[in-house]
Structures are given as C-alpha cells and as structure tokens.
PDB file of N, CA and C in Angstrom:
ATOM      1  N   UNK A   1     -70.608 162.667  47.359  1.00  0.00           N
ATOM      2  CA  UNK A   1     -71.384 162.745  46.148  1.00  0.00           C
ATOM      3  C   UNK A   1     -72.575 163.676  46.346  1.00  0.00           C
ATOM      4  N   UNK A   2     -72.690 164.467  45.409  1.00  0.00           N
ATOM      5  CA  UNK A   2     -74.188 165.117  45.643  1.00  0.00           C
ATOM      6  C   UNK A   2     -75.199 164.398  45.185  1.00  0.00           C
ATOM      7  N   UNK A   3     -76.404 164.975  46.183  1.00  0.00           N
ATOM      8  CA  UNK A   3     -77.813 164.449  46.170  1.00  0.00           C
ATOM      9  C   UNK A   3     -78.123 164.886  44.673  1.00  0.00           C
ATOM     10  N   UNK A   4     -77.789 165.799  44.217  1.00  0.00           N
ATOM     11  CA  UNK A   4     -78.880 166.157  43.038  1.00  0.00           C
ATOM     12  C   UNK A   4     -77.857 165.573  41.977  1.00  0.00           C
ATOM     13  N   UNK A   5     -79.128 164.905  40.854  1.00  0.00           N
ATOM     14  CA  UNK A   5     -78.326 165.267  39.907  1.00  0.00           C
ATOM     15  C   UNK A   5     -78.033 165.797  38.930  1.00  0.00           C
ATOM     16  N   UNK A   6     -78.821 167.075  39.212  1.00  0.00           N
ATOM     17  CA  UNK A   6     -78.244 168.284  38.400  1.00  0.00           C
ATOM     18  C   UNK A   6     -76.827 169.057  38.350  1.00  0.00           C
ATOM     19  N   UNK A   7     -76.886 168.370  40.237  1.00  0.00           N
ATOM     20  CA  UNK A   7     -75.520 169.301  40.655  1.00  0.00           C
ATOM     21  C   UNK A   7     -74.671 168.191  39.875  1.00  0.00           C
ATOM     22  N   UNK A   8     -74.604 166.945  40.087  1.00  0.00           N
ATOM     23  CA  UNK A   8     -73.373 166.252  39.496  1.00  0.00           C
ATOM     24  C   UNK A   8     -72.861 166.224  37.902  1.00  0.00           C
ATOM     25  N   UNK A   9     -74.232 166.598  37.076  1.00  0.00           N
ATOM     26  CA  UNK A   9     -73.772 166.730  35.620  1.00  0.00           C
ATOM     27  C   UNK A   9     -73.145 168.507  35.772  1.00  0.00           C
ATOM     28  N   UNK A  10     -73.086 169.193  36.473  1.00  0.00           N
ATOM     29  CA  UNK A  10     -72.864 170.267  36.527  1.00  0.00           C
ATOM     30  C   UNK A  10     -70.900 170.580  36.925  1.00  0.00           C
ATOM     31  N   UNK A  11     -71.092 169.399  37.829  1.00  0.00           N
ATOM     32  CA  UNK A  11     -69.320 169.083  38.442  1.00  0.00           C
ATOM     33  C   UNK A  11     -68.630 168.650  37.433  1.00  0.00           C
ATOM     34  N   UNK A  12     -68.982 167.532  36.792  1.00  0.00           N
ATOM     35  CA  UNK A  12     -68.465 166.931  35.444  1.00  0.00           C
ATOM     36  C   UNK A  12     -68.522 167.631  34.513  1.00  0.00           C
ATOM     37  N   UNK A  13     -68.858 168.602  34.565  1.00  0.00           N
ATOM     38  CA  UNK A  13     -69.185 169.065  33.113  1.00  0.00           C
ATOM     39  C   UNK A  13     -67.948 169.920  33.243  1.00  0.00           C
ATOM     40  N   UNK A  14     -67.587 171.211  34.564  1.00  0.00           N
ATOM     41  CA  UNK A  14     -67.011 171.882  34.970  1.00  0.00           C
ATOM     42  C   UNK A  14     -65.176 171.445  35.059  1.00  0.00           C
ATOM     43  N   UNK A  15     -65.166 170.051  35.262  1.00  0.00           N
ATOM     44  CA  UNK A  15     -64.216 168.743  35.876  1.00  0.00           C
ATOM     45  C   UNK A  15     -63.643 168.892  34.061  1.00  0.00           C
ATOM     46  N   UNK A  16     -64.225 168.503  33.230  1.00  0.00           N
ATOM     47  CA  UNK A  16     -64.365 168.518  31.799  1.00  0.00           C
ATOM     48  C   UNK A  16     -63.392 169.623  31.502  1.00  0.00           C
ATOM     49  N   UNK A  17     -64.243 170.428  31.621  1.00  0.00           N
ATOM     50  CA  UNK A  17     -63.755 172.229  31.093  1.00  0.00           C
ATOM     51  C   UNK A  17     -62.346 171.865  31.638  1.00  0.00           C
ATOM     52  N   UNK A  18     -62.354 171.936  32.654  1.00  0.00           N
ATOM     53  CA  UNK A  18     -60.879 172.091  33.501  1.00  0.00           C
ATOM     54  C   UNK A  18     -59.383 171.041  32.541  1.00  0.00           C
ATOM     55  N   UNK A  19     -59.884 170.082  32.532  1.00  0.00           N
ATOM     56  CA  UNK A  19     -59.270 169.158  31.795  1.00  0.00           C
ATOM     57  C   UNK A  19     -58.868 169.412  30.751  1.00  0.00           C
ATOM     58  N   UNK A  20     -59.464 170.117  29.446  1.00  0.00           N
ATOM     59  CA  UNK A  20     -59.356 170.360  28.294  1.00  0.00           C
ATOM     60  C   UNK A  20     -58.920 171.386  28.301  1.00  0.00           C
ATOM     61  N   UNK A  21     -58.971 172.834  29.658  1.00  0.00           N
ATOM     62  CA  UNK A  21     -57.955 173.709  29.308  1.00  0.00           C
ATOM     63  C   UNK A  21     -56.680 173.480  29.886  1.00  0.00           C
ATOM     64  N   UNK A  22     -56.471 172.327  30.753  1.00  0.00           N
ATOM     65  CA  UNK A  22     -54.856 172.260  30.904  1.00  0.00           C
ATOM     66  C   UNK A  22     -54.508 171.620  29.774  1.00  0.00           C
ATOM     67  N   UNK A  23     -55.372 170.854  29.226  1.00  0.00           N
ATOM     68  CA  UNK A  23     -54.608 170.164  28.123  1.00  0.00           C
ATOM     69  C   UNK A  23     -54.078 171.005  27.158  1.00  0.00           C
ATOM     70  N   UNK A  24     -54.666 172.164  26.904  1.00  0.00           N
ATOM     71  CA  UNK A  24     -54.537 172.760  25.579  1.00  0.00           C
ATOM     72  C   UNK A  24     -53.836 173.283  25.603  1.00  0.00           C
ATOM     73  N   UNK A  25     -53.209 174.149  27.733  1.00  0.00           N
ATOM     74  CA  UNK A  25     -52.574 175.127  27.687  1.00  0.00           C
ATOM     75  C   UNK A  25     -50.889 174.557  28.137  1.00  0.00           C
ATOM     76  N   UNK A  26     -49.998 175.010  27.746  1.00  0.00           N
ATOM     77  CA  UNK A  26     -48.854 174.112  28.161  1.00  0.00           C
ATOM     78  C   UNK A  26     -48.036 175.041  29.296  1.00  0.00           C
ATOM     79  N   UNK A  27     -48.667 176.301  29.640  1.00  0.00           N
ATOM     80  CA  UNK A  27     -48.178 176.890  31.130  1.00  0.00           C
ATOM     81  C   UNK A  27     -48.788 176.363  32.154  1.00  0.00           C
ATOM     82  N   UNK A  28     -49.460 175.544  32.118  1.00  0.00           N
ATOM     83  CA  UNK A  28     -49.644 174.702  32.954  1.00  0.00           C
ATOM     84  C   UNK A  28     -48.737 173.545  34.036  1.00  0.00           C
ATOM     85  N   UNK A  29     -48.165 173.054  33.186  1.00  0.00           N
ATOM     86  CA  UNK A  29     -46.993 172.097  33.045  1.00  0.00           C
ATOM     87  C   UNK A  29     -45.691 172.982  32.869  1.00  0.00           C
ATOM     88  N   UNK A  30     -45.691 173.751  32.600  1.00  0.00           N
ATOM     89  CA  UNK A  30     -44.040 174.647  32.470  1.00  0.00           C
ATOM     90  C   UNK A  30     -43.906 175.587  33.982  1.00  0.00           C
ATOM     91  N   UNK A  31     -45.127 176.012  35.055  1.00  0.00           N
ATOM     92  CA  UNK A  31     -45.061 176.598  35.974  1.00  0.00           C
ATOM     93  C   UNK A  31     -44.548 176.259  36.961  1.00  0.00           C
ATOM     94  N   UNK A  32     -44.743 175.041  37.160  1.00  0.00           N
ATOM     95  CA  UNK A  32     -43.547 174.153  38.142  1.00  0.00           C
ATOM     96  C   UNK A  32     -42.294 173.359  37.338  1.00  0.00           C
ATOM     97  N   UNK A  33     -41.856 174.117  36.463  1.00  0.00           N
ATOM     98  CA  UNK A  33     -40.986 173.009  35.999  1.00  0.00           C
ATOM     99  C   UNK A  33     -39.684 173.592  37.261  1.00  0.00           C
ATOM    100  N   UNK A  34     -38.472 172.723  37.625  1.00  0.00           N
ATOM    101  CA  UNK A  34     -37.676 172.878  38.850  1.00  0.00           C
ATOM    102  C   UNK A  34     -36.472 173.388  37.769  1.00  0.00           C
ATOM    103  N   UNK A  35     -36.321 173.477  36.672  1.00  0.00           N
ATOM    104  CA  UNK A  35     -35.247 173.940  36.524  1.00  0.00           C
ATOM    105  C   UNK A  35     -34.863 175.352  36.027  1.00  0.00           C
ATOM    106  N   UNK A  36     -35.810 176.088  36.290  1.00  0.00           N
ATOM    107  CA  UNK A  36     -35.995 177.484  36.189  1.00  0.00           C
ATOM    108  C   UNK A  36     -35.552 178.113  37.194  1.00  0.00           C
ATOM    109  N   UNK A  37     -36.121 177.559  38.431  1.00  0.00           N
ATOM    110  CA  UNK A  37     -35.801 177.834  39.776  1.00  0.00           C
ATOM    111  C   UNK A  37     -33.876 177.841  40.387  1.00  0.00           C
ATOM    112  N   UNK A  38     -33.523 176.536  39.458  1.00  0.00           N
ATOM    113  CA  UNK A  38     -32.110 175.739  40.081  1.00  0.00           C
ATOM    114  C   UNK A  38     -31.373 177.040  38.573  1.00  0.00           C
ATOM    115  N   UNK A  39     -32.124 177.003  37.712  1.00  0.00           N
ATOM    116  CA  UNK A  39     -31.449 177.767  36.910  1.00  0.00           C
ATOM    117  C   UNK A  39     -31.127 180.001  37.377  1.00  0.00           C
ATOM    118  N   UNK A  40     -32.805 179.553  38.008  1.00  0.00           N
ATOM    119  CA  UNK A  40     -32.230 181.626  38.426  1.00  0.00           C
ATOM    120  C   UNK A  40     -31.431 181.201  39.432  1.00  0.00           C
ATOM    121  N   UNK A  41     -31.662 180.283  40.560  1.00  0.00           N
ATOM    122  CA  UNK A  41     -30.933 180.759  41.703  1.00  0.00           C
ATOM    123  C   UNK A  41     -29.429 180.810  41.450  1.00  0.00           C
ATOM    124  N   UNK A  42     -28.961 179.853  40.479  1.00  0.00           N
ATOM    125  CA  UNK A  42     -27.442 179.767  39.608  1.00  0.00           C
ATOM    126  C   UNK A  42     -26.831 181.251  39.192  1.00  0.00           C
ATOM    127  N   UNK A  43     -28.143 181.739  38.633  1.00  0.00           N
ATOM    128  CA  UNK A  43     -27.853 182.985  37.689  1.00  0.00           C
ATOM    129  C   UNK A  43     -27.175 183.876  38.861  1.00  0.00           C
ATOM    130  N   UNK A  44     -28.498 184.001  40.188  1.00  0.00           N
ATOM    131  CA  UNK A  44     -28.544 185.675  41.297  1.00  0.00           C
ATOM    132  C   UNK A  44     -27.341 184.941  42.002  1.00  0.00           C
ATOM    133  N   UNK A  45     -26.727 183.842  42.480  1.00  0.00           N
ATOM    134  CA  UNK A  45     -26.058 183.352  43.278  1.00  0.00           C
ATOM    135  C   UNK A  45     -24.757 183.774  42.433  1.00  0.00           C
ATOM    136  N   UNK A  46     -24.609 182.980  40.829  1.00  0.00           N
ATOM    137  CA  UNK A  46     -23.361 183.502  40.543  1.00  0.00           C
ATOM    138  C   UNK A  46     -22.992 185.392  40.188  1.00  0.00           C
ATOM    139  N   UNK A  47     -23.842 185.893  40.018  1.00  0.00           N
ATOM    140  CA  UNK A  47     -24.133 187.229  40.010  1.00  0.00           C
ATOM    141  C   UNK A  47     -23.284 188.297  40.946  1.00  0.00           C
ATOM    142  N   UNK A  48     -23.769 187.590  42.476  1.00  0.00           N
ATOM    143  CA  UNK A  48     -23.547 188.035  43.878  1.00  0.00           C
ATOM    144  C   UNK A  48     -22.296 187.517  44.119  1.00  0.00           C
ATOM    145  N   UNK A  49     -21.564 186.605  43.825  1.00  0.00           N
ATOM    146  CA  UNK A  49     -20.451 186.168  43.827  1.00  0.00           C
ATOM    147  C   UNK A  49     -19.179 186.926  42.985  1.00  0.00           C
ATOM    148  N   UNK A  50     -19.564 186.578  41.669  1.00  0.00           N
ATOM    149  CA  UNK A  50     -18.701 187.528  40.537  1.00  0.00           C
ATOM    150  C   UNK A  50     -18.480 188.702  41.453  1.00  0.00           C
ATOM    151  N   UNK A  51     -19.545 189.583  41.437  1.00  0.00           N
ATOM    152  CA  UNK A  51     -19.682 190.547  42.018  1.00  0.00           C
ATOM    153  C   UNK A  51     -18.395 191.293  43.138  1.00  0.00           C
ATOM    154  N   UNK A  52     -18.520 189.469  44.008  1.00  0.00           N
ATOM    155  CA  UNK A  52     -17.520 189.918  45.315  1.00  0.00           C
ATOM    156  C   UNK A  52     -16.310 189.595  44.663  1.00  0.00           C
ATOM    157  N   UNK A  53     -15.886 189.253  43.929  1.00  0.00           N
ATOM    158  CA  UNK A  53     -14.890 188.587  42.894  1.00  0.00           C
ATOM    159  C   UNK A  53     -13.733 189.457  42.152  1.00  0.00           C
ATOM    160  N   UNK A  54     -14.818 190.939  41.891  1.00  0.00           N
ATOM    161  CA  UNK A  54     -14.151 191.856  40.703  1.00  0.00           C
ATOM    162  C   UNK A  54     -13.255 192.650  41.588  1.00  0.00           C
ATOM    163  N   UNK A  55     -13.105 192.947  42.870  1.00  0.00           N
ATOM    164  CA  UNK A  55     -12.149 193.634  44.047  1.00  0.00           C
ATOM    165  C   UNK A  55     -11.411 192.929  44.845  1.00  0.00           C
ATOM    166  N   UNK A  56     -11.095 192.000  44.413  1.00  0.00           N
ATOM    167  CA  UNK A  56     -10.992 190.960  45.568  1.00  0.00           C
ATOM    168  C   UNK A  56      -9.622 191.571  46.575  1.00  0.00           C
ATOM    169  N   UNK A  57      -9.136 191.640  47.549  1.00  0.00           N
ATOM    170  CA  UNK A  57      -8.670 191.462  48.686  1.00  0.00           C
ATOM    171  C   UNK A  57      -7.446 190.895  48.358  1.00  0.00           C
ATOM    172  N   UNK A  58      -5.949 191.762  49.079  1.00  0.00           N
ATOM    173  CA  UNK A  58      -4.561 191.295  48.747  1.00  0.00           C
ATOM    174  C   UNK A  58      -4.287 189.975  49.717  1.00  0.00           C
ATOM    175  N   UNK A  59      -5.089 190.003  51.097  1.00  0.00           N
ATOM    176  CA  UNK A  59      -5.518 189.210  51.882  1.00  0.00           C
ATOM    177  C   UNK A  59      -5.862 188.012  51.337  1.00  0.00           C
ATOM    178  N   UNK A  60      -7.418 188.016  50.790  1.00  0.00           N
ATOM    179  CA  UNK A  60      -8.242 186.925  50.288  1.00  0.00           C
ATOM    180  C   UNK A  60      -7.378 186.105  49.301  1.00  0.00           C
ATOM    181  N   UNK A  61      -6.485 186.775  48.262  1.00  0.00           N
ATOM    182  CA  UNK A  61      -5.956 186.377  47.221  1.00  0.00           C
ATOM    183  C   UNK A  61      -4.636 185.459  47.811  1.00  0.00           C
ATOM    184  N   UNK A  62      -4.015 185.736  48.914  1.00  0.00           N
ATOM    185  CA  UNK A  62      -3.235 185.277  49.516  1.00  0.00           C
ATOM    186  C   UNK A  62      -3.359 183.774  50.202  1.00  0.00           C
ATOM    187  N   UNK A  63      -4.948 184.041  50.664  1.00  0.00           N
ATOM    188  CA  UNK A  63      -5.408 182.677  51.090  1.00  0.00           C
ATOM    189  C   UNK A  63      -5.595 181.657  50.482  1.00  0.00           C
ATOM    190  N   UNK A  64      -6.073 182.257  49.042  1.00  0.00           N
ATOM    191  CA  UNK A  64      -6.218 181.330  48.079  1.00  0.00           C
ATOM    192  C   UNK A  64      -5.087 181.554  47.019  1.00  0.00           C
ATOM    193  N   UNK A  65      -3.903 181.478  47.224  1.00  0.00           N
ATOM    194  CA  UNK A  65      -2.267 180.911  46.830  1.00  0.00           C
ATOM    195  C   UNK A  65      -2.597 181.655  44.684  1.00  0.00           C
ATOM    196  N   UNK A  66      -2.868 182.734  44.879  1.00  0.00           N
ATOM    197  CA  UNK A  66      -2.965 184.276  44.032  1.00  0.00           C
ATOM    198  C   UNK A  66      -4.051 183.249  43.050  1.00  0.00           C
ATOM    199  N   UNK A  67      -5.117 182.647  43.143  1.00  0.00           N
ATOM    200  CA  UNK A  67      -6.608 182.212  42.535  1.00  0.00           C
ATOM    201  C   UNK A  67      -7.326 183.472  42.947  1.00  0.00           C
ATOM    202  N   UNK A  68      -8.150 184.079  42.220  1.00  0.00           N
ATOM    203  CA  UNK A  68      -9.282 184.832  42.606  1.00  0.00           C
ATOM    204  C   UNK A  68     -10.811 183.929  42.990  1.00  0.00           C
ATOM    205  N   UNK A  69     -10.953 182.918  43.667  1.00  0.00           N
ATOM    206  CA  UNK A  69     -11.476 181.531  43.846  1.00  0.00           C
ATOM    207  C   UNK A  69     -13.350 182.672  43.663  1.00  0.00           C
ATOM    208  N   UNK A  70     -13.625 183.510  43.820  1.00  0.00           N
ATOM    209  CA  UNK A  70     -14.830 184.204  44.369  1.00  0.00           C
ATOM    210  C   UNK A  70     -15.095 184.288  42.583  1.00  0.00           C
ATOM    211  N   UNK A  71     -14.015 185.043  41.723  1.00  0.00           N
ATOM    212  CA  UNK A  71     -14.658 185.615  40.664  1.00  0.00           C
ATOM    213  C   UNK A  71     -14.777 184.238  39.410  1.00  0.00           C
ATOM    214  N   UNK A  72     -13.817 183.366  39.522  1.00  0.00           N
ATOM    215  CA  UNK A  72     -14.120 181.695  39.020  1.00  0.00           C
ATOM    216  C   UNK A  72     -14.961 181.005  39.405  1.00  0.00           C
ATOM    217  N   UNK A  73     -15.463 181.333  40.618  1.00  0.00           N
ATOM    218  CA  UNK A  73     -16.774 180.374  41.186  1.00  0.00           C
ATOM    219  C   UNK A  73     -18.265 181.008  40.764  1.00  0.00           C
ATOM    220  N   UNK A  74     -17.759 182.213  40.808  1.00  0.00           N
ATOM    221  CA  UNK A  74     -19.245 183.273  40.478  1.00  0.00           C
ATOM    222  C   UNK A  74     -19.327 182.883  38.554  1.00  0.00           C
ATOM    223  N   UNK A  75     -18.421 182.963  38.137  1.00  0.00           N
ATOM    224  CA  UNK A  75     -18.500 182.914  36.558  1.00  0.00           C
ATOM    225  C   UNK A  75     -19.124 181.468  36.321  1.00  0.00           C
ATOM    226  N   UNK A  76     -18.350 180.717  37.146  1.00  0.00           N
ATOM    227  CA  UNK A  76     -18.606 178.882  36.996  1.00  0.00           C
ATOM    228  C   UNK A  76     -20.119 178.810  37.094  1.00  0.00           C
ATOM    229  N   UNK A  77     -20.255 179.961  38.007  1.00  0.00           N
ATOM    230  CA  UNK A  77     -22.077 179.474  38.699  1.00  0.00           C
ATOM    231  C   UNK A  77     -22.952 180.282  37.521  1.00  0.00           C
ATOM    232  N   UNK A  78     -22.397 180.814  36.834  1.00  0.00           N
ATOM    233  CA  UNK A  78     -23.252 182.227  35.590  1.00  0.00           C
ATOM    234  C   UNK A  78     -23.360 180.723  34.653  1.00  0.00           C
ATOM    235  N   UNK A  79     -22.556 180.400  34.110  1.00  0.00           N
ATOM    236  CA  UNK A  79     -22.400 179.596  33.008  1.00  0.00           C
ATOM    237  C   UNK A  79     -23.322 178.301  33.568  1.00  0.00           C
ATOM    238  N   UNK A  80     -23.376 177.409  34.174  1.00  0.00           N
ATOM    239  CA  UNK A  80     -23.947 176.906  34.294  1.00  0.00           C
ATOM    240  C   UNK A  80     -25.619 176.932  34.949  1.00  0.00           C
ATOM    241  N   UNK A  81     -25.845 178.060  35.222  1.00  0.00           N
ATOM    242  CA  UNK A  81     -27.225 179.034  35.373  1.00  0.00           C
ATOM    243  C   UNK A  81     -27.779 179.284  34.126  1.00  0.00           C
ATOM    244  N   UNK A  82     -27.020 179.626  33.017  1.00  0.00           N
ATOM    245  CA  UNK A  82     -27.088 179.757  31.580  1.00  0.00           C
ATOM    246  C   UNK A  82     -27.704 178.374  31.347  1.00  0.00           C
ATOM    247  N   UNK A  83     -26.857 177.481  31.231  1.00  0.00           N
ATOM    248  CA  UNK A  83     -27.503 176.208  30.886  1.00  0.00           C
ATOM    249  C   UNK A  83     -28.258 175.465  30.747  1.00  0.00           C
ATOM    250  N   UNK A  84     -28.828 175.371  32.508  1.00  0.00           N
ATOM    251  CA  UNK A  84     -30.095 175.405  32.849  1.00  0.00           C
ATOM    252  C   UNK A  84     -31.377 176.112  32.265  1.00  0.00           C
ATOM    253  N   UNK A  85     -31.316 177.473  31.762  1.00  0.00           N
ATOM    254  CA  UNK A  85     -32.199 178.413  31.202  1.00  0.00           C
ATOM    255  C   UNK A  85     -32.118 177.827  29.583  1.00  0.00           C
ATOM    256  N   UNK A  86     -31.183 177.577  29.178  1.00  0.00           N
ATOM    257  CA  UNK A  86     -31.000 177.336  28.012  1.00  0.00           C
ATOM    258  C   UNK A  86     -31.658 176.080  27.631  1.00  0.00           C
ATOM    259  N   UNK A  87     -31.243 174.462  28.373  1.00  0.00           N
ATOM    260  CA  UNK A  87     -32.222 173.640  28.563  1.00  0.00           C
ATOM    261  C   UNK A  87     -33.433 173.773  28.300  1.00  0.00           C
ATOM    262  N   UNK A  88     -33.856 174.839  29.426  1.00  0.00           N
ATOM    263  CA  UNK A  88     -35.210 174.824  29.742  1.00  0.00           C
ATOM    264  C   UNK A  88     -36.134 175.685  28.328  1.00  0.00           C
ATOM    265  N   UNK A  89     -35.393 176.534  27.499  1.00  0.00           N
ATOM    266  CA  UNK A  89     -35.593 177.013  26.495  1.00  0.00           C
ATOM    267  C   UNK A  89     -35.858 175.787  25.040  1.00  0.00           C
ATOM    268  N   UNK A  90     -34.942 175.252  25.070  1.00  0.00           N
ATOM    269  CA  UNK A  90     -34.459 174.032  23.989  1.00  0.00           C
ATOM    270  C   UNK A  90     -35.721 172.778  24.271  1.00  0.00           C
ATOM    271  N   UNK A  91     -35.861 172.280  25.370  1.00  0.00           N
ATOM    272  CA  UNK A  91     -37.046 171.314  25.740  1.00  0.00           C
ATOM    273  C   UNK A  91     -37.975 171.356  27.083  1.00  0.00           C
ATOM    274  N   UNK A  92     -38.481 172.330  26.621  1.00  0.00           N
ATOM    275  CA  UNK A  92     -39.818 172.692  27.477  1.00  0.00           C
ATOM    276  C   UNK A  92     -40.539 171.473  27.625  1.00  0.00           C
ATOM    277  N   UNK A  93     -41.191 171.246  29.152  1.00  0.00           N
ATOM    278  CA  UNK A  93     -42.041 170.013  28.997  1.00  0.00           C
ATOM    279  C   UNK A  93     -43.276 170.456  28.376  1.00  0.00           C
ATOM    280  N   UNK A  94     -43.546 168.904  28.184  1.00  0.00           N
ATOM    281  CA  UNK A  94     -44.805 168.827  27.384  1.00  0.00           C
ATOM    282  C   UNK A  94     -45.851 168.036  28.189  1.00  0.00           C
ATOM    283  N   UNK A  95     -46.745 169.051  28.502  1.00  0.00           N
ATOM    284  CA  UNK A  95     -48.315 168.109  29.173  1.00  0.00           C
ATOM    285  C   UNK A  95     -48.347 166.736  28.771  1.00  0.00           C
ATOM    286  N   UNK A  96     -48.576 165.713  29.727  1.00  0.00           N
ATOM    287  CA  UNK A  96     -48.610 164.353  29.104  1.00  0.00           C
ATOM    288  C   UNK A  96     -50.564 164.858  28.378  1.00  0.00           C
ATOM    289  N   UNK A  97     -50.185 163.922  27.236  1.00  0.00           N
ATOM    290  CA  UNK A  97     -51.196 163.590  26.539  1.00  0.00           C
ATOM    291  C   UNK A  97     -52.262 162.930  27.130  1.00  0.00           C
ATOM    292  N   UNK A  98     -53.558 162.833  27.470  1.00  0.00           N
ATOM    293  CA  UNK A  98     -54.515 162.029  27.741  1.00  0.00           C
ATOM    294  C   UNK A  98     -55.496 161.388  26.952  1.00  0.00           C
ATOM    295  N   UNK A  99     -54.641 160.133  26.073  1.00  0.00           N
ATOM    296  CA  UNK A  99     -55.327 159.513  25.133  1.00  0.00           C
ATOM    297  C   UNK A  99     -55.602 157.870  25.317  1.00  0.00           C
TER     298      UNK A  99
END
C-alpha cells in the first residue's frame, strides 16, 4: 500500500480508467479468444497439405489402395478451419459485464 494518499487516490483512479476501457472495448476479450488460433492453424495446416495432395505420387497412391488420403485430409482440414473462423465470426465473445 502506499504511504501517501495522494498516491492511492491516484492508483484507483488510474485502476478505474483501466476498467472502463476494457469494458467498453470488446478487443480486449476477442485477443485471446483460442479459436482463431485452432481455426488458422486448420486453415495453414490444411493449405500445406492440399498442397502436397494436388501431385500426388503413383507410389503414395498405391499405398493408400488409389485414395489421394493427402488431398482429402488437406480439404477436410480447410473446411473445418473455415468453421472455426466462421464461428468465431457468428459469436464473438462478449466481455463479461460488471454489474
């Protein structure tokens, strides 16, 4: 605690400010939201996949009994990367209220 108490109406007051601009601002609460994160890494992961997918190998295709398993898994991972973004578009969190 500070000795003065100038300094302490000065912390509170500051403590205050702080409070009322997260409240007001809602990037606050949307900067850590986790499904942005689970949603790009979906996106660059299925991306990089497709990717290896569109040439695939008379070999590779062989292994996997004529499935192109790389360019279905990369698409699987786009679409549901979509989702996630889309979610996160549709219901953004909302700062809890402090009432």
């Amino acid at each position: 605690m500070a000795e003065n108490p100038r300094e302490e109406t000065e912390i509170a007051h500051h403590a205050a400010e702080i409070d009322d601009l997260v409240r007001k601002s809602g990037t606050a609460s949307q900067l850590f939201d986790v499904r942005t994160v689970i949603g790009g890494l979906f996106l660059v992961y299925g991306l990089l996949i497709s990717a290896a997918g569109i040439s695939p190998d008379a070999a590779e295709l062989d292994k996997a009994q004529g499935i192109n398993i790389n360019l279905w898994t990369g698409l699987s991972m786009l679409v549901v990367g979509a989702l996630f973004i889309l979610w996160l578009r549709l219901r953004p969190l909302q700062a809890p209220s402090k009432e």
